[in-house]
Every structure is written in structure tokens, then in C-alpha cells.
PDB file of N, CA and C in Angstrom:
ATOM      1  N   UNK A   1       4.569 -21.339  13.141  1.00  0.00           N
ATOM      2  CA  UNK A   1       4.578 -19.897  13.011  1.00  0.00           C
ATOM      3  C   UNK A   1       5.844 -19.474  12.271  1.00  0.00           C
ATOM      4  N   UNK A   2       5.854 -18.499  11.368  1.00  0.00           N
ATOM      5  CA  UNK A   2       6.701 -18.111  10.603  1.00  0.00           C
ATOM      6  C   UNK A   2       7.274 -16.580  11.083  1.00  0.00           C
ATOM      7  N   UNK A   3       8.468 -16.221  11.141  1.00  0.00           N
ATOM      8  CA  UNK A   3       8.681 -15.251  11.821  1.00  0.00           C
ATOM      9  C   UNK A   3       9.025 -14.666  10.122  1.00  0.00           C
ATOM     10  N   UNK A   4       7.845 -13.484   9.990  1.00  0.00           N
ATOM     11  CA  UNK A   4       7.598 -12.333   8.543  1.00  0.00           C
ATOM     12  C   UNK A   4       9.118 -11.343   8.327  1.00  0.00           C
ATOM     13  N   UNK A   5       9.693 -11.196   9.603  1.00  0.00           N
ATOM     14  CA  UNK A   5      11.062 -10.325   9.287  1.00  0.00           C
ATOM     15  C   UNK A   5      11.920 -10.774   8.122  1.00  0.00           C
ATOM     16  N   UNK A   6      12.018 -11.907   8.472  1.00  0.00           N
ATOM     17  CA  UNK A   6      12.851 -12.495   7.648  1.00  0.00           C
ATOM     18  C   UNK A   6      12.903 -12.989   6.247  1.00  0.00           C
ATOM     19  N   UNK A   7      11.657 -12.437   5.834  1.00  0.00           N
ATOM     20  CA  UNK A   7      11.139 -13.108   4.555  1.00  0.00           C
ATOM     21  C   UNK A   7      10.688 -11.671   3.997  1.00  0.00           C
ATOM     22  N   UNK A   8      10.877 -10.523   4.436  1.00  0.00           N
ATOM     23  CA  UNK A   8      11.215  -8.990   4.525  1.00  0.00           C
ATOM     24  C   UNK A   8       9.258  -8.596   4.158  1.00  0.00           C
ATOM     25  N   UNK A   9       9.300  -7.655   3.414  1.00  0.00           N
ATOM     26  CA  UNK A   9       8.047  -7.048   3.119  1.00  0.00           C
ATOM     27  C   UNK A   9       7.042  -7.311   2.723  1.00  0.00           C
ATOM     28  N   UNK A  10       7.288  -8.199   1.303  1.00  0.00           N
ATOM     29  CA  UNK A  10       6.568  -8.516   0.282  1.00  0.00           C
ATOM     30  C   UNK A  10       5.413  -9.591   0.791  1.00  0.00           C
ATOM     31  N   UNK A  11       5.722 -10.291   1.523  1.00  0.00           N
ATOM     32  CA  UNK A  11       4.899 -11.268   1.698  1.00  0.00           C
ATOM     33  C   UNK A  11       3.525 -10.389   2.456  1.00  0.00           C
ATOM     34  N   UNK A  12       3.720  -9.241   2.756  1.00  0.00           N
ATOM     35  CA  UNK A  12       2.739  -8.693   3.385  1.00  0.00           C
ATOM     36  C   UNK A  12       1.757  -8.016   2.216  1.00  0.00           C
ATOM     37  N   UNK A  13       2.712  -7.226   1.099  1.00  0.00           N
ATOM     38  CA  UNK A  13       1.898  -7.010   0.396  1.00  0.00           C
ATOM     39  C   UNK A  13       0.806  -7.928  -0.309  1.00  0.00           C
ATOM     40  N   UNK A  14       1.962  -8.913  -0.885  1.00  0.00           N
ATOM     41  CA  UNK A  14       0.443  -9.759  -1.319  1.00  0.00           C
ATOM     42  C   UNK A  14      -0.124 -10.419  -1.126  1.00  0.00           C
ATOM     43  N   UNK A  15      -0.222 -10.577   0.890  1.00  0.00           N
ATOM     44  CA  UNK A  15      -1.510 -10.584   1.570  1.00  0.00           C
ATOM     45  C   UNK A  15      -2.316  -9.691   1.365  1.00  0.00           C
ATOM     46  N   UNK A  16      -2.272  -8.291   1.135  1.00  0.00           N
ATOM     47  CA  UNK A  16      -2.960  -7.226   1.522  1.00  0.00           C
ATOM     48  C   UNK A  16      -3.749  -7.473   0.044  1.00  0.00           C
ATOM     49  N   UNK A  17      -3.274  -7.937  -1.029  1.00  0.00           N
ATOM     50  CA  UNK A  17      -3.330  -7.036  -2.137  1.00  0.00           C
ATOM     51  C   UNK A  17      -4.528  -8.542  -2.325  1.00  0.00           C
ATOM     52  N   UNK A  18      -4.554 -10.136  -1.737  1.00  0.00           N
ATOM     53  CA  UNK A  18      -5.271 -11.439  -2.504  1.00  0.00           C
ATOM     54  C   UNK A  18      -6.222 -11.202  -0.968  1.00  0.00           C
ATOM     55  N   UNK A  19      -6.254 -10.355   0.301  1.00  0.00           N
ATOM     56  CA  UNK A  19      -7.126 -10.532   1.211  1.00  0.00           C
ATOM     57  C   UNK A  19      -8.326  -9.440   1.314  1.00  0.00           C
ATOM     58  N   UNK A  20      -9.609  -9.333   2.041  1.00  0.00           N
ATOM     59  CA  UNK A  20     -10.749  -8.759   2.089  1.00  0.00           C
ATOM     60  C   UNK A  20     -10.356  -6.745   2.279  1.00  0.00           C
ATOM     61  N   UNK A  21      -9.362  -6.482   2.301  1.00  0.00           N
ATOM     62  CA  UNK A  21      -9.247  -5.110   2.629  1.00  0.00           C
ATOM     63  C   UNK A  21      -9.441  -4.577   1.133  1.00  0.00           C
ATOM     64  N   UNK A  22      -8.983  -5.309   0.330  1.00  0.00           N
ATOM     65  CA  UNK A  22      -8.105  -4.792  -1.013  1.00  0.00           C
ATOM     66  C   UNK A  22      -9.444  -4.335  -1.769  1.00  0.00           C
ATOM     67  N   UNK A  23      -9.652  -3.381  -2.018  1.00  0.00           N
ATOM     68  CA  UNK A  23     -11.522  -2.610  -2.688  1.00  0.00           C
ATOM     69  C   UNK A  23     -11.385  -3.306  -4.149  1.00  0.00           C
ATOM     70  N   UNK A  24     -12.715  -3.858  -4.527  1.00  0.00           N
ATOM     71  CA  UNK A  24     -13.140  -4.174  -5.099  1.00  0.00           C
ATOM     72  C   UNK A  24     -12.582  -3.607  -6.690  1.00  0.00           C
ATOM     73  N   UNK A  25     -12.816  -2.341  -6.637  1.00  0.00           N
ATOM     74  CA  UNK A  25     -12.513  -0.924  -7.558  1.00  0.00           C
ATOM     75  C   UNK A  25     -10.818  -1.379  -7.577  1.00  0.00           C
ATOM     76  N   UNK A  26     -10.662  -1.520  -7.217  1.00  0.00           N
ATOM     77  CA  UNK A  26      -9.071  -1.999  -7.884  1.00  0.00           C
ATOM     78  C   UNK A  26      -8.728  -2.720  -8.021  1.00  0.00           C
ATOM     79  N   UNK A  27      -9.208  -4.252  -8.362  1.00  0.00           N
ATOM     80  CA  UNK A  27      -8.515  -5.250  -8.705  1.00  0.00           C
ATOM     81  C   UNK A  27      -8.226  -5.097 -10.186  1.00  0.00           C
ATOM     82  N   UNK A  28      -8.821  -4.606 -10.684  1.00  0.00           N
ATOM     83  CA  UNK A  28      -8.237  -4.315 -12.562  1.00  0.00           C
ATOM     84  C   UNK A  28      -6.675  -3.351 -12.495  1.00  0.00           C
ATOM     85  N   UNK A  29      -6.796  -3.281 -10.916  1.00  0.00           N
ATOM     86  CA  UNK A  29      -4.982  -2.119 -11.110  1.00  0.00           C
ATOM     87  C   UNK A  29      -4.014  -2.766 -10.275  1.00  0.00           C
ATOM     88  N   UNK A  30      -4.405  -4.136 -10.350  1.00  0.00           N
ATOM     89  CA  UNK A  30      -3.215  -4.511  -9.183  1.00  0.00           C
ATOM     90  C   UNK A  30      -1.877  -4.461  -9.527  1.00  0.00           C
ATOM     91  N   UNK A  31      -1.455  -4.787 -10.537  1.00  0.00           N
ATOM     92  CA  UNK A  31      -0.212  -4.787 -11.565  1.00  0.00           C
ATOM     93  C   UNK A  31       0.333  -3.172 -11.067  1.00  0.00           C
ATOM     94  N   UNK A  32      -0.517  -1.907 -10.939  1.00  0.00           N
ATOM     95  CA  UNK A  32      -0.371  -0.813 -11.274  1.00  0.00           C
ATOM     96  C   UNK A  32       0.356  -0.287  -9.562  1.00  0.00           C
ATOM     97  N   UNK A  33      -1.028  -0.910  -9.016  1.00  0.00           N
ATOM     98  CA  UNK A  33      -0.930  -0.821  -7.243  1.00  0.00           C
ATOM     99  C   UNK A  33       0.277  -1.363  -6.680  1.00  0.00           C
ATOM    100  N   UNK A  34       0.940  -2.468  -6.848  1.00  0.00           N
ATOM    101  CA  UNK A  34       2.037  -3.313  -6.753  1.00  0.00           C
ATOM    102  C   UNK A  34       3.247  -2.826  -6.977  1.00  0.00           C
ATOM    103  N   UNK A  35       2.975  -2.125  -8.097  1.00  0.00           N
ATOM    104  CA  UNK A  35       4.021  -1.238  -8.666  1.00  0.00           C
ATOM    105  C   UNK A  35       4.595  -0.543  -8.055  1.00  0.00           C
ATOM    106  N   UNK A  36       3.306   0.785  -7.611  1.00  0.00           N
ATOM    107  CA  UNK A  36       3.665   2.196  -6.610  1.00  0.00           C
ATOM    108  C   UNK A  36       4.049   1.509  -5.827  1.00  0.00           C
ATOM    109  N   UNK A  37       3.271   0.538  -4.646  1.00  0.00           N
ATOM    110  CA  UNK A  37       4.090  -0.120  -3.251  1.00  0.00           C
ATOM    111  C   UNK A  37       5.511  -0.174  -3.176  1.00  0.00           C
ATOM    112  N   UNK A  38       5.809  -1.490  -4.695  1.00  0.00           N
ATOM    113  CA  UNK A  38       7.551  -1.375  -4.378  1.00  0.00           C
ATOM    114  C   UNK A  38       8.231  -0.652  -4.451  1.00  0.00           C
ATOM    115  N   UNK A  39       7.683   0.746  -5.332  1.00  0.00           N
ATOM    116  CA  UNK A  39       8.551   1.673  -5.777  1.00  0.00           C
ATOM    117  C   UNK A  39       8.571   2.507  -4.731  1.00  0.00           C
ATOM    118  N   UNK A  40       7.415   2.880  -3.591  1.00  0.00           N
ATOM    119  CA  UNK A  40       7.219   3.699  -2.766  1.00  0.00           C
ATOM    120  C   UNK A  40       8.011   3.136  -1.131  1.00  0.00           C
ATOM    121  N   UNK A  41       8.211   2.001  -0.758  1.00  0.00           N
ATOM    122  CA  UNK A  41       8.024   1.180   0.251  1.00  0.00           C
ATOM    123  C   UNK A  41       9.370   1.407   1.032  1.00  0.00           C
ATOM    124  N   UNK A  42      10.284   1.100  -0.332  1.00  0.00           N
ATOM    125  CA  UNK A  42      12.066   1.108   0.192  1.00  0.00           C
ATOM    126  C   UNK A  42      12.362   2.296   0.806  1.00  0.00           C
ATOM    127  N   UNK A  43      12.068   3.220   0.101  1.00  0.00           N
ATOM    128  CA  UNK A  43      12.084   5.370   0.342  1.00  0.00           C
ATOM    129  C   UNK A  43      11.261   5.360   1.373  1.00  0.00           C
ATOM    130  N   UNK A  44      10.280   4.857   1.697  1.00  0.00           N
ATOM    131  CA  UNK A  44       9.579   5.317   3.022  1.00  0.00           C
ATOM    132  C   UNK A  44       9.951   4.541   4.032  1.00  0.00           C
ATOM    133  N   UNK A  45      11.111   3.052   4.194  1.00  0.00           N
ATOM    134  CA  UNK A  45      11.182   2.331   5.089  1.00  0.00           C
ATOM    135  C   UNK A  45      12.329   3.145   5.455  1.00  0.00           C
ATOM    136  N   UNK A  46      13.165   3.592   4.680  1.00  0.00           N
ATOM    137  CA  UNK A  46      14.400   4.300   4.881  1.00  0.00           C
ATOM    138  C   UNK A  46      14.269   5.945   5.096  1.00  0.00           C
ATOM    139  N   UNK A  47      13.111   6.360   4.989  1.00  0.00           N
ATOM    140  CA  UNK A  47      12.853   7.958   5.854  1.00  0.00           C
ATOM    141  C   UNK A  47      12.208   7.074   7.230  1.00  0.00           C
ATOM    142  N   UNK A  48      11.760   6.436   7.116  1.00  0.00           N
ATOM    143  CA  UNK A  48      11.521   5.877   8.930  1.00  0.00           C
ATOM    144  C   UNK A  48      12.636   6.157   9.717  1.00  0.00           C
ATOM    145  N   UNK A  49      13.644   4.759   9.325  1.00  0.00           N
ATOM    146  CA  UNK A  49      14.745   4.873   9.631  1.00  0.00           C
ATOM    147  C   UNK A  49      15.917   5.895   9.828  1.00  0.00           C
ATOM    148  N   UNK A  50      15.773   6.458   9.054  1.00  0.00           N
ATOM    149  CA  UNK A  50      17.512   7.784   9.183  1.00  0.00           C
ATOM    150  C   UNK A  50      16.798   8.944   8.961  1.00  0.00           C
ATOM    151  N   UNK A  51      15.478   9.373   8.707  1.00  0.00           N
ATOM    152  CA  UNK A  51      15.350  10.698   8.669  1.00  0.00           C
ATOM    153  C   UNK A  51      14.376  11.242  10.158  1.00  0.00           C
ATOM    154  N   UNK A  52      13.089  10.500  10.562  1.00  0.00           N
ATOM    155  CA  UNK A  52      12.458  10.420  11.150  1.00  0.00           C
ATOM    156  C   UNK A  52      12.989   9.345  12.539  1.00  0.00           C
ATOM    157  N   UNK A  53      12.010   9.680  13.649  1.00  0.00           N
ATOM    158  CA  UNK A  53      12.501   8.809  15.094  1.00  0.00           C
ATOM    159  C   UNK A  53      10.963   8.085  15.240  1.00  0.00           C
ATOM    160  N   UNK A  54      11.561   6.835  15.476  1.00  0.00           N
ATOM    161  CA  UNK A  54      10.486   6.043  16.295  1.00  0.00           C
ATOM    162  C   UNK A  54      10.355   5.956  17.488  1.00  0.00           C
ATOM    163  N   UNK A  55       8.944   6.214  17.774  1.00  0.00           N
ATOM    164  CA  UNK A  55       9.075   5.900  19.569  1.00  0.00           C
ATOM    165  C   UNK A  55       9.069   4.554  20.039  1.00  0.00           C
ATOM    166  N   UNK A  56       8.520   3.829  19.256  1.00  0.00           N
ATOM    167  CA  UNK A  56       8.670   2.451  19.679  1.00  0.00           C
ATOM    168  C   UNK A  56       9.160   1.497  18.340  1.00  0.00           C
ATOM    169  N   UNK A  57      10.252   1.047  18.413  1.00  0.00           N
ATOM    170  CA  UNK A  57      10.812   0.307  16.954  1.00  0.00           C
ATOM    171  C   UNK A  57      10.227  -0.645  16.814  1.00  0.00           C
ATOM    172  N   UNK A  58       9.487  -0.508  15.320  1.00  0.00           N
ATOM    173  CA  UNK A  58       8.714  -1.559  14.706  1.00  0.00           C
ATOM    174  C   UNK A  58       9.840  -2.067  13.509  1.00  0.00           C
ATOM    175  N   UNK A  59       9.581  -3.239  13.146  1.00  0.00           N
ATOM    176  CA  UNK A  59       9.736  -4.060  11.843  1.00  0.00           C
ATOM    177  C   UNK A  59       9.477  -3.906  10.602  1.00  0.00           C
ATOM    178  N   UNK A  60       9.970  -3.638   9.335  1.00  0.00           N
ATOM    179  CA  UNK A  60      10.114  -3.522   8.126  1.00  0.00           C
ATOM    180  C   UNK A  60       8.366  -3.832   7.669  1.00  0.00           C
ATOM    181  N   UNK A  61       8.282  -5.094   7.744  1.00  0.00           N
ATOM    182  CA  UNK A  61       6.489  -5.523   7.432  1.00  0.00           C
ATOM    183  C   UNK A  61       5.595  -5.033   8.505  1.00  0.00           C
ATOM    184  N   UNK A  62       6.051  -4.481   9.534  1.00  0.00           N
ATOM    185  CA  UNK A  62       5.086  -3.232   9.884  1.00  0.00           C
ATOM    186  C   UNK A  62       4.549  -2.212   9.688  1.00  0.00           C
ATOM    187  N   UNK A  63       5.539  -1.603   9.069  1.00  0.00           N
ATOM    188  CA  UNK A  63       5.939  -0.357   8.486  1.00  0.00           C
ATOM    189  C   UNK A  63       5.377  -0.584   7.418  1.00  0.00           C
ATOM    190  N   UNK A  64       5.056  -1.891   6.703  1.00  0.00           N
ATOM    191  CA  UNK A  64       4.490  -1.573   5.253  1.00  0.00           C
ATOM    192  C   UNK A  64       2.934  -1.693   5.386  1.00  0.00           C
ATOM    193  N   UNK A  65       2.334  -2.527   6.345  1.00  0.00           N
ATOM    194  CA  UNK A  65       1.137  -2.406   6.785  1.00  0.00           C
ATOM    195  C   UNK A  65       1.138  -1.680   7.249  1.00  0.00           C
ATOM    196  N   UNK A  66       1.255  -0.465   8.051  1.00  0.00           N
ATOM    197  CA  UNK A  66       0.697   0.665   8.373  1.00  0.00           C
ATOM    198  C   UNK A  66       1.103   1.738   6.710  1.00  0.00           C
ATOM    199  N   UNK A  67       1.822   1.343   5.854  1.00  0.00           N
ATOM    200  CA  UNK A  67       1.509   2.104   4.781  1.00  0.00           C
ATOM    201  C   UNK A  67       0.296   1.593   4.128  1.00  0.00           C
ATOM    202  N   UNK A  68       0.112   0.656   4.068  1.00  0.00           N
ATOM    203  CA  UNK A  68      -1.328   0.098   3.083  1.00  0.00           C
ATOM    204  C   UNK A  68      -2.110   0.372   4.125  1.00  0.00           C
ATOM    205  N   UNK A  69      -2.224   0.585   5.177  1.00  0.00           N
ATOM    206  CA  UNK A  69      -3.466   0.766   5.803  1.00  0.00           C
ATOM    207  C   UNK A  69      -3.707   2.480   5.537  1.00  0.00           C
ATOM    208  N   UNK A  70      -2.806   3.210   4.943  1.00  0.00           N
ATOM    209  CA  UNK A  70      -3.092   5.006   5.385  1.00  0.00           C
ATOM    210  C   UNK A  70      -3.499   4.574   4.220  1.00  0.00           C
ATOM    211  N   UNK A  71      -2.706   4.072   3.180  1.00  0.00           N
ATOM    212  CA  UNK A  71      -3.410   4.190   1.325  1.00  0.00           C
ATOM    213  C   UNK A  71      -4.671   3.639   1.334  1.00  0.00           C
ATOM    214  N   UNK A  72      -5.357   2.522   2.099  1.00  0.00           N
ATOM    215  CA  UNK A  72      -6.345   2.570   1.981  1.00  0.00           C
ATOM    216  C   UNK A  72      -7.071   3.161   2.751  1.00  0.00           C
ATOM    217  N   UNK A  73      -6.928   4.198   3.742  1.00  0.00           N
ATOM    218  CA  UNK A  73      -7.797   5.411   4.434  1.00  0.00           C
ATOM    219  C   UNK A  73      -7.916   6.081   2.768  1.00  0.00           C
ATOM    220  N   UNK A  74      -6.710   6.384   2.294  1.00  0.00           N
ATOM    221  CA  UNK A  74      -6.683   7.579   1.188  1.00  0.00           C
ATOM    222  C   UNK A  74      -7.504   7.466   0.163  1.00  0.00           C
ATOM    223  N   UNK A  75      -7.982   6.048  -0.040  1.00  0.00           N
ATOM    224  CA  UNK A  75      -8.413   5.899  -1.184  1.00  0.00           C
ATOM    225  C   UNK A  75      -9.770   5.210  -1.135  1.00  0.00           C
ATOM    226  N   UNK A  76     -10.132   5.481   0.069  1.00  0.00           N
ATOM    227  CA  UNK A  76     -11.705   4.919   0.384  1.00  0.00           C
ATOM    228  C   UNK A  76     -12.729   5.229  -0.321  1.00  0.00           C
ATOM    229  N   UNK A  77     -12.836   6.750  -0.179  1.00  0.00           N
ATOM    230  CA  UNK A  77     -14.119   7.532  -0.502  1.00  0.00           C
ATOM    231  C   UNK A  77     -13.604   7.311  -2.132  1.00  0.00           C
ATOM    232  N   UNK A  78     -12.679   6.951  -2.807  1.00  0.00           N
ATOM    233  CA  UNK A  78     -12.908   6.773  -4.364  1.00  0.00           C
ATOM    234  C   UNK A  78     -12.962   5.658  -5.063  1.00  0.00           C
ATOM    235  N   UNK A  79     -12.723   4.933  -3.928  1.00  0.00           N
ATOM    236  CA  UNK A  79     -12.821   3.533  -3.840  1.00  0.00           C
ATOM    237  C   UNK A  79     -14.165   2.810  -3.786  1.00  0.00           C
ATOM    238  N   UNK A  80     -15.248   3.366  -3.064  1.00  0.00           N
ATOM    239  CA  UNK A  80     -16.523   3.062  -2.789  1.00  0.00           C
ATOM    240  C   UNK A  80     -17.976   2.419  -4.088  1.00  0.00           C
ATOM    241  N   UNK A  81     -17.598   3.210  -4.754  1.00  0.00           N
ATOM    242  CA  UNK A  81     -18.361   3.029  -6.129  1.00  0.00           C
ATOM    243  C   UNK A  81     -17.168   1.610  -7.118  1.00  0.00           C
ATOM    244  N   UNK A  82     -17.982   0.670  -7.243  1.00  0.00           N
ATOM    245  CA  UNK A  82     -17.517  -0.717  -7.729  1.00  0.00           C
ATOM    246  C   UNK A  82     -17.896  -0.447  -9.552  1.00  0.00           C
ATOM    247  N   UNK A  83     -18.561   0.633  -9.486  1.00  0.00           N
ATOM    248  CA  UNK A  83     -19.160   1.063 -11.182  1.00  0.00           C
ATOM    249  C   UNK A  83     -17.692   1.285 -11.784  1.00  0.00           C
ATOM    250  N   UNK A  84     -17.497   0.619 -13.236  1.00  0.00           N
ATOM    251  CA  UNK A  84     -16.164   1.083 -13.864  1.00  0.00           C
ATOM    252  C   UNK A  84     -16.270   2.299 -14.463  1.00  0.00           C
ATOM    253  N   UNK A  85     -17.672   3.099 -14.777  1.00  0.00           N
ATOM    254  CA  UNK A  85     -17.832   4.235 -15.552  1.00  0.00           C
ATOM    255  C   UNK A  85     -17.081   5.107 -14.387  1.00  0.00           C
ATOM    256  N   UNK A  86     -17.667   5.118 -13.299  1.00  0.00           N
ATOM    257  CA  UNK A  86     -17.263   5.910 -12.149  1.00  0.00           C
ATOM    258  C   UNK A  86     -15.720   5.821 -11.533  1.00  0.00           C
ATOM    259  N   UNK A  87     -15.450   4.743 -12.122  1.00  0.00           N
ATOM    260  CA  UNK A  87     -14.269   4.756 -11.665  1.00  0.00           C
ATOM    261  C   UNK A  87     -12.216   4.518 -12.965  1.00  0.00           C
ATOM    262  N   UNK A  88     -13.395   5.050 -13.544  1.00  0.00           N
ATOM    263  CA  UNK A  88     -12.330   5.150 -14.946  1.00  0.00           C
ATOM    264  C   UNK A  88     -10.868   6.257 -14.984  1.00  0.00           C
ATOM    265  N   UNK A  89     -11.046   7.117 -13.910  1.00  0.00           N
ATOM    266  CA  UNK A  89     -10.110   7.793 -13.247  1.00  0.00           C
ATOM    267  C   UNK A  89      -9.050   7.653 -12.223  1.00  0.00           C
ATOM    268  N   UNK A  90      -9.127   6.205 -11.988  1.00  0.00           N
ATOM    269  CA  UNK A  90      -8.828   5.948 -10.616  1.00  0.00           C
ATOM    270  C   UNK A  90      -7.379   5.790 -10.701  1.00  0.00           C
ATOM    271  N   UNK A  91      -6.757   4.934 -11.837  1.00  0.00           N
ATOM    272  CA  UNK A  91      -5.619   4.472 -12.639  1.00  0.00           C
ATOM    273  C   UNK A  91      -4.648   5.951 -12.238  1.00  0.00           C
ATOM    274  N   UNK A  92      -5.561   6.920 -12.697  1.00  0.00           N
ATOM    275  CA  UNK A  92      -4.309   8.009 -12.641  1.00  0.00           C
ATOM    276  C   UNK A  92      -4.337   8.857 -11.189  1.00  0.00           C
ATOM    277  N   UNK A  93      -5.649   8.655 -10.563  1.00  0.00           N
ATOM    278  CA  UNK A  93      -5.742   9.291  -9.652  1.00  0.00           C
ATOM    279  C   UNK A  93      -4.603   8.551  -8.565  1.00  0.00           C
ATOM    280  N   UNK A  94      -4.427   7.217  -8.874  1.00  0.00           N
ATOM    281  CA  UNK A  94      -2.954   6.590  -8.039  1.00  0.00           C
ATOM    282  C   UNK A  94      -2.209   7.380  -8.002  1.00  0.00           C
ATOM    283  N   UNK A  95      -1.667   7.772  -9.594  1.00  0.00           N
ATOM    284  CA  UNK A  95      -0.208   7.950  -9.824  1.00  0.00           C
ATOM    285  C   UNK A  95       0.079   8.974  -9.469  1.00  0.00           C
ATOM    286  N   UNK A  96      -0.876   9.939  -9.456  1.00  0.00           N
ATOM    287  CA  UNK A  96      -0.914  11.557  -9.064  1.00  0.00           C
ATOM    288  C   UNK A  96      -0.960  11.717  -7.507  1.00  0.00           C
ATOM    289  N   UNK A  97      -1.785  10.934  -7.222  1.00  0.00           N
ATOM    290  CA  UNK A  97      -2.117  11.207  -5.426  1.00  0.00           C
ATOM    291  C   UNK A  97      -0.636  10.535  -4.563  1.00  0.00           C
ATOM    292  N   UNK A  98       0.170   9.708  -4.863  1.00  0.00           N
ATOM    293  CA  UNK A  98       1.050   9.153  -4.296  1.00  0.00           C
ATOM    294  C   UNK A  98       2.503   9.485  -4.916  1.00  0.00           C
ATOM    295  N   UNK A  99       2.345  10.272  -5.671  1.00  0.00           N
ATOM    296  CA  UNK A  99       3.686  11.221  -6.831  1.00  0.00           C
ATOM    297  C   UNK A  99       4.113  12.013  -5.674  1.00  0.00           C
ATOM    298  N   UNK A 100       5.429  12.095  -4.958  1.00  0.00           N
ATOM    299  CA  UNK A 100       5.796  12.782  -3.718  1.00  0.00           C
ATOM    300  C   UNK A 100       6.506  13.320  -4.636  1.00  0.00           C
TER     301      UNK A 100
END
């Protein structure tokens, strides 16, 4: 058994990103998806930390799986259709929907 703290975040993402959660409809954006994560991940591990209170203290690769798990609540219903015509929007609909 490997204790994940110590080997910090990443290894979670790209579980998330090579395992069965990851929609179909986005594997042509993983480069893109990967991107927002790292860029988004550090800023949200650190409003956990010093801006916001935990009731029960979780771990860095917790914190990032429960972020990929809300992004993929968020991105279900546009996610659903595997058609590329239908989903030729999706690229920007990232960048816009997760632009804080």
C-alpha cells in the first residue's frame, strides 16, 4: 500500500483522467482538462486551507477528488452525447464554466 499524501495530488488526477469516470466526450480535451485541474487545484487547495474551515481535515488528494467529482456532476448533462457534432462546444464551454 502506498500512502497518496506523499506523492501529493497528481497521481490522483491521472487516475481520474486514464479510469471509467472520465466521459467519453472528453478524451479529445485531456491536454485541455489537465490543464484547468493544475491551474485550478493549488488556489482551491489553499482557499480550503486559510480561507474556508474544515470540519473534518482531509488530505490534499482528497480535496482534489472531491474537486473532480463536483466537475464531473458539472459537466454531465454536456457530457452525455459521445456525438462530436454535438459536442464541438465543449472545449470552450470548460474554459468559460470554470473561469472564476
Amino acid at each position: 500500500m502506498i500512502y497518496l499524501e506523499s506523492l501529493s495530488w497528481r497521481p490522483q488526477l491521472t487516475s481520474y483522467i486514464n479510469g471509467e469516470e472520465f466521459y467519453p466526450a472528453l478524451k479529445e480535451f485531456v491536454k485541455e482538462f489537465e490543464a484547468l485541474i493544475i491551474w485550478i487545484a493549488d488556489a482551491c487547495i489553499d482557499h480550503v486551507r486559510h480561507v474556508s474551515k474544515e470540519l473534518v481535515p482531509t488530505g490534499n488528494s482528497n480535496l482534489i477528488r472531491s474537486l473532480l467529482c463536483w466537475v464531473s456532476m458539472l459537466m454531465h448533462e454536456h457530457c452525455l452525447d459521445e456525438e462530436a457534432s454535438k459536442n464541438k462546444h465543449l472545449k470552450h464551454w470548460l474554459i468559460v464554466k470554470f473561469n472564476f
